[in-house]
Protein backbone atom coordinates (compact mmCIF):
# COMPACT_ATOMS: atom_id res chain seq x y z
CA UNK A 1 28.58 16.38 -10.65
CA UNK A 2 30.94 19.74 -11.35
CA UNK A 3 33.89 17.15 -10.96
CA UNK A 4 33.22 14.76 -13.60
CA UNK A 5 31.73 16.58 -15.99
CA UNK A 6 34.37 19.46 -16.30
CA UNK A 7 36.82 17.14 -18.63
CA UNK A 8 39.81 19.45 -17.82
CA UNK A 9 39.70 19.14 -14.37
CA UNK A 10 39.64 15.53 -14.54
CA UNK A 11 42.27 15.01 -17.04
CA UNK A 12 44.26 16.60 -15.14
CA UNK A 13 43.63 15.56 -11.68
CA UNK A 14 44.01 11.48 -13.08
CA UNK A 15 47.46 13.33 -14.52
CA UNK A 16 48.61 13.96 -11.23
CA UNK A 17 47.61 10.58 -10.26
CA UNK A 18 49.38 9.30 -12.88
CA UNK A 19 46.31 7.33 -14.06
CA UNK A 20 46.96 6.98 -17.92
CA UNK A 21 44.73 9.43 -20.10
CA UNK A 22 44.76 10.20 -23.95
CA UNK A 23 47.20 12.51 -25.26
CA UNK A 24 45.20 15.95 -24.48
CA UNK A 25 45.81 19.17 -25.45
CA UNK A 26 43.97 21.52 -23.30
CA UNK A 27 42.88 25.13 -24.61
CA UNK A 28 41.01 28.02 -23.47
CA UNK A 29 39.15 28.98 -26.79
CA UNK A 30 39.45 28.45 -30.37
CA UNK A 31 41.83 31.23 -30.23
CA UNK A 32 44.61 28.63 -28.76
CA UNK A 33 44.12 26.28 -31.25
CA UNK A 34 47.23 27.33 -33.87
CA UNK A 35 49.75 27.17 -30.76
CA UNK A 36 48.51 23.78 -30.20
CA UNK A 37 47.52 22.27 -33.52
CA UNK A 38 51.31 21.57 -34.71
CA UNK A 39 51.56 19.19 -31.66
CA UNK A 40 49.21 17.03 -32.62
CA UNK A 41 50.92 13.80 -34.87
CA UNK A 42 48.10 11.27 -35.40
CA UNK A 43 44.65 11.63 -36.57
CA UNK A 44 42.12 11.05 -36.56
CA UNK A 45 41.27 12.91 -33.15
CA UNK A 46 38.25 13.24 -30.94
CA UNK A 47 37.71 17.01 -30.12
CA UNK A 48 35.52 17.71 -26.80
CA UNK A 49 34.38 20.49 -24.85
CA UNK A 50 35.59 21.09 -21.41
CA UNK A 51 31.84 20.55 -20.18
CA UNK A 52 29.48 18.03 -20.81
CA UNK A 53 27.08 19.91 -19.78
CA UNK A 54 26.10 24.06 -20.20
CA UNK A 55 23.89 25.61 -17.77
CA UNK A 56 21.24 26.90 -19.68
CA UNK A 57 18.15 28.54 -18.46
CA UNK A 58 16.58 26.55 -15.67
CA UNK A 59 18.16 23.50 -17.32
CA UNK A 60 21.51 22.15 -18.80
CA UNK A 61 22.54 21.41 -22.46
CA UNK A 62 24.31 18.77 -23.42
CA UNK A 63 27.26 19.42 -26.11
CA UNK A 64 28.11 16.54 -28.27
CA UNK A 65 31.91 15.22 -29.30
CA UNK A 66 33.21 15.89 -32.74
CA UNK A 67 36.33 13.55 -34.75
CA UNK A 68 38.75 15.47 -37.17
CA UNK A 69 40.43 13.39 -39.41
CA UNK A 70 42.74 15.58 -40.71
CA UNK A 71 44.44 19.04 -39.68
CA UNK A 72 42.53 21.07 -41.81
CA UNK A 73 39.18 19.80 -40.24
């Protein structure tokens, strides 16, 4: 389960394979985000967590996908 639903390990593995993926930037926290943010040319984009799901309690939560359609959003 910890293999698909940790999205940077699995963009990156299908990377190595040289199966085709989106253009991803990966980052560690929202503290990355202004060394990264000039690389990105298009929009709008989809922005995800690294994990679909969070352990949380006896249970996991599920975190949802957001869309910027501009650099200031």
């Amino acid at each position: 389960m910890k293999a698909v639903s940790d999205k940077t390990t699995l963009c990156r593995l299908a990377e190595r394979l040289q199966v085709p993926v989106p253009q991803t930037q990966y980052l560690a926290g929202a503290s990355d985000l202004p060394a990264v943010i000039g690389k990105i040319a298009r929009y709008p984009v989809v922005v995800k967590p690294a994990l679909s799901t969070i352990p949380e309690g006896d249970g996991f939560l599920s975190v949802g996908v957001m869309y910027a359609a501009s650099q200031d959003e």
